[in-house]
Protein backbone atom coordinates (compact mmCIF):
# COMPACT_ATOMS: atom_id res chain seq x y z
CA UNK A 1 123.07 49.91 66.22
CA UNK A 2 125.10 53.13 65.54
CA UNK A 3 124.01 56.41 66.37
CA UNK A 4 123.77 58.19 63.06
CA UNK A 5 121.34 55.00 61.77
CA UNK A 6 118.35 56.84 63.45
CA UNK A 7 118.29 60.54 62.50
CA UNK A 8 116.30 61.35 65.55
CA UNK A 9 118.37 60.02 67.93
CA UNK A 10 121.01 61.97 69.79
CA UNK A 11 123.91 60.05 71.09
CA UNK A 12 124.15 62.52 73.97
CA UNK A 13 120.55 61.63 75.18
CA UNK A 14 119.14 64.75 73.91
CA UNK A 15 115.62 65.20 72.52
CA UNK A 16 116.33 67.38 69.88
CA UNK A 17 116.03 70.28 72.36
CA UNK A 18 117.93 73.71 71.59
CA UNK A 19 120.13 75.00 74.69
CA UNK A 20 118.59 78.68 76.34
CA UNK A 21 119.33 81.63 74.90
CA UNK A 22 122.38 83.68 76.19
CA UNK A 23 119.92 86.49 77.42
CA UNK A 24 117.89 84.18 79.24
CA UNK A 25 120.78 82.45 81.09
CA UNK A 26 122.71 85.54 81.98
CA UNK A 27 118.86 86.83 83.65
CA UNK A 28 118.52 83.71 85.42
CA UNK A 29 121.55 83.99 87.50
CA UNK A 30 121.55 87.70 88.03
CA UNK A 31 117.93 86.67 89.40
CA UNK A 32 119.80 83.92 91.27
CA UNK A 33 122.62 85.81 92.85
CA UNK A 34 120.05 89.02 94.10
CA UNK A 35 118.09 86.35 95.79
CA UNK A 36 120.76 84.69 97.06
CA UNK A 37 121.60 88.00 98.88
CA UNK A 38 118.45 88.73 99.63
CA UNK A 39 117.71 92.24 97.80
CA UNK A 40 114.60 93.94 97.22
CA UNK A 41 113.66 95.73 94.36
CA UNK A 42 113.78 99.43 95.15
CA UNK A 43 110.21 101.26 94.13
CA UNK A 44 111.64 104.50 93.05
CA UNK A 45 114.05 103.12 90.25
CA UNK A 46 112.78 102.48 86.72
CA UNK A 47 114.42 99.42 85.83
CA UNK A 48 114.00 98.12 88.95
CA UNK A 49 117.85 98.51 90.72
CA UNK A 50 118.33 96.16 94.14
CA UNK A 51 119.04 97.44 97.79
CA UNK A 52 120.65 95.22 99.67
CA UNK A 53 119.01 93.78 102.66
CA UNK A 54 120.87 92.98 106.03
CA UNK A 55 120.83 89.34 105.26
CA UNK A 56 123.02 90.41 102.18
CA UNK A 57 126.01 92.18 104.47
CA UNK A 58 126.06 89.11 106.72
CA UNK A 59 127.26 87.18 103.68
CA UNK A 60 129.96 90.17 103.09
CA UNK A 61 130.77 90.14 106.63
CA UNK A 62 131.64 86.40 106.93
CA UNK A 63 133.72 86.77 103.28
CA UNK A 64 135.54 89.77 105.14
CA UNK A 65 136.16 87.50 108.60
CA UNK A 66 137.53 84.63 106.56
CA UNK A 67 139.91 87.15 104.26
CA UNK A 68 141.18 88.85 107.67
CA UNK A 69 141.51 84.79 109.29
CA UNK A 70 143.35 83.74 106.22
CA UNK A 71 145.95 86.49 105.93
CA UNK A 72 147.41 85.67 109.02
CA UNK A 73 149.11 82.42 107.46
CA UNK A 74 152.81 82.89 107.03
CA UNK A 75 155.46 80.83 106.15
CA UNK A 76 159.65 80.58 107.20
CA UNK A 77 162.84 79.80 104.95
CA UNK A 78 165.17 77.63 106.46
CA UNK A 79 167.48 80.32 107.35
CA UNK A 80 164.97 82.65 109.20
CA UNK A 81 163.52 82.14 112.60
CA UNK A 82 159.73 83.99 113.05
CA UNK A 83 158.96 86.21 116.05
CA UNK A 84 154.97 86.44 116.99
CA UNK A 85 154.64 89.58 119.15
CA UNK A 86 150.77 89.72 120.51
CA UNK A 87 149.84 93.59 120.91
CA UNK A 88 153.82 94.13 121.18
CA UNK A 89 154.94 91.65 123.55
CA UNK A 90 157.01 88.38 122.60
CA UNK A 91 154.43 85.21 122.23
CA UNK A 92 156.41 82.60 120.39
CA UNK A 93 159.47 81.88 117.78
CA UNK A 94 158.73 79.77 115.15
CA UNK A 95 161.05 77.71 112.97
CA UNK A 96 160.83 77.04 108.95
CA UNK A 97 157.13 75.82 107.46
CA UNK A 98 153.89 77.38 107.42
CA UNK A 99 152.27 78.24 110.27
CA UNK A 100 148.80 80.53 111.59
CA UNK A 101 148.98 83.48 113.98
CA UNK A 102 146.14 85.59 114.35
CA UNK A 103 146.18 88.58 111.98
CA UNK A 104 147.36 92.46 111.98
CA UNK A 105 145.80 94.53 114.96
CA UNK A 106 146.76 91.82 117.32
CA UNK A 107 149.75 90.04 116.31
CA UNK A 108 152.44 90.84 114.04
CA UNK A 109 155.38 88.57 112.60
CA UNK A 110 158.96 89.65 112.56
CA UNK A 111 160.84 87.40 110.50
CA UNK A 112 164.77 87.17 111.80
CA UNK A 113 167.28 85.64 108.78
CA UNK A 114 169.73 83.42 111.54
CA UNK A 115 172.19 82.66 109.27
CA UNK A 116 173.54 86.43 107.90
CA UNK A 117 176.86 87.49 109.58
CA UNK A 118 176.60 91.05 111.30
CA UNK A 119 179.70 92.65 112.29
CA UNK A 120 179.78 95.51 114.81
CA UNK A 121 183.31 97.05 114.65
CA UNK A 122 183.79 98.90 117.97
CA UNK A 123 187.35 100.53 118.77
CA UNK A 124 188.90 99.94 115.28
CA UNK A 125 187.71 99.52 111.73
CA UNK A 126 188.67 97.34 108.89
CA UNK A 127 189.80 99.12 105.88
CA UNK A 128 189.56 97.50 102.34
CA UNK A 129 192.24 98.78 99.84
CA UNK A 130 192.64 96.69 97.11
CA UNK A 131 193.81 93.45 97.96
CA UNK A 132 194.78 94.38 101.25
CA UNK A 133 193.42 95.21 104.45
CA UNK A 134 194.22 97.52 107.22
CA UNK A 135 193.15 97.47 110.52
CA UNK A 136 192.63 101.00 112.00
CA UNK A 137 192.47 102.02 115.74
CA UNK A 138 189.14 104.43 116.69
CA UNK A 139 190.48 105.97 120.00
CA UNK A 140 187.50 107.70 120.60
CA UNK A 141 185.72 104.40 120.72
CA UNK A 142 188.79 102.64 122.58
């Protein structure tokens, strides 16, 4: 039997039933969502405006924990090493990936690139003129 042979019959299972109205829906889960943080309705407001109850800020609280847990994930190139310092002091070097250290106030990350070339020129200096170079004593620093 095909589904249009039957006018009443829905081939969705439907019986003939209209979805809620956009106002209705939109209520519902503001109702929803002030219960689910447990507010009360305020007596001195008009329309009725929520103040939220302590079992609401728990909810906040935990969201705020996990943000602050999360943030601490980090991860190294190839060509950097990581440095955890806990409260200042050296903890542990890390190596490429992702990895976890607990976040700002008590550890920080000080990511080291292994592979860059630094030069300290101490008693002479190397000039670049062109296409050639000079090398130049420093006496002072001799």
């Amino acid at each position: 039997m095909a589904w249009n042979d039957n006018d009443k019959q829905n081939p969705w299972g439907g019986n003939g039933q209209t979805p809620p109205e956009l106002d209705a829906v939109i209520k519902d889960f503001k109702n929803k969502f002030d219960n689910f943080f447990g507010g009360k309705k305020s007596s001195g407001s008009k329309e009725g405006g929520n103040i939220p109850s302590a079992g609401g800020f728990k909810y906040i609280f935990i969201l705020a924990l996990l943000v602050w847990g999360l943030s601490g994930i980090y991860i190294i190139d190839p060509a950097e090493k990581g440095v955890v310092l806990r409260f200042g002091a050296f903890q542990e070097e890390t190596s490429q990936g992702p990895h976890w250290h607990l976040p700002f106030p008590i550890e920080t990350l000080n990511r080291i690139n292994v592979e860059q070339i630094r030069t300290a020129e101490i008693g002479y200096r190397n000039v670049v003129s062109g296409s050639r170079r000079f090398g130049g004593n420093v006496s002072s620093e001799s």
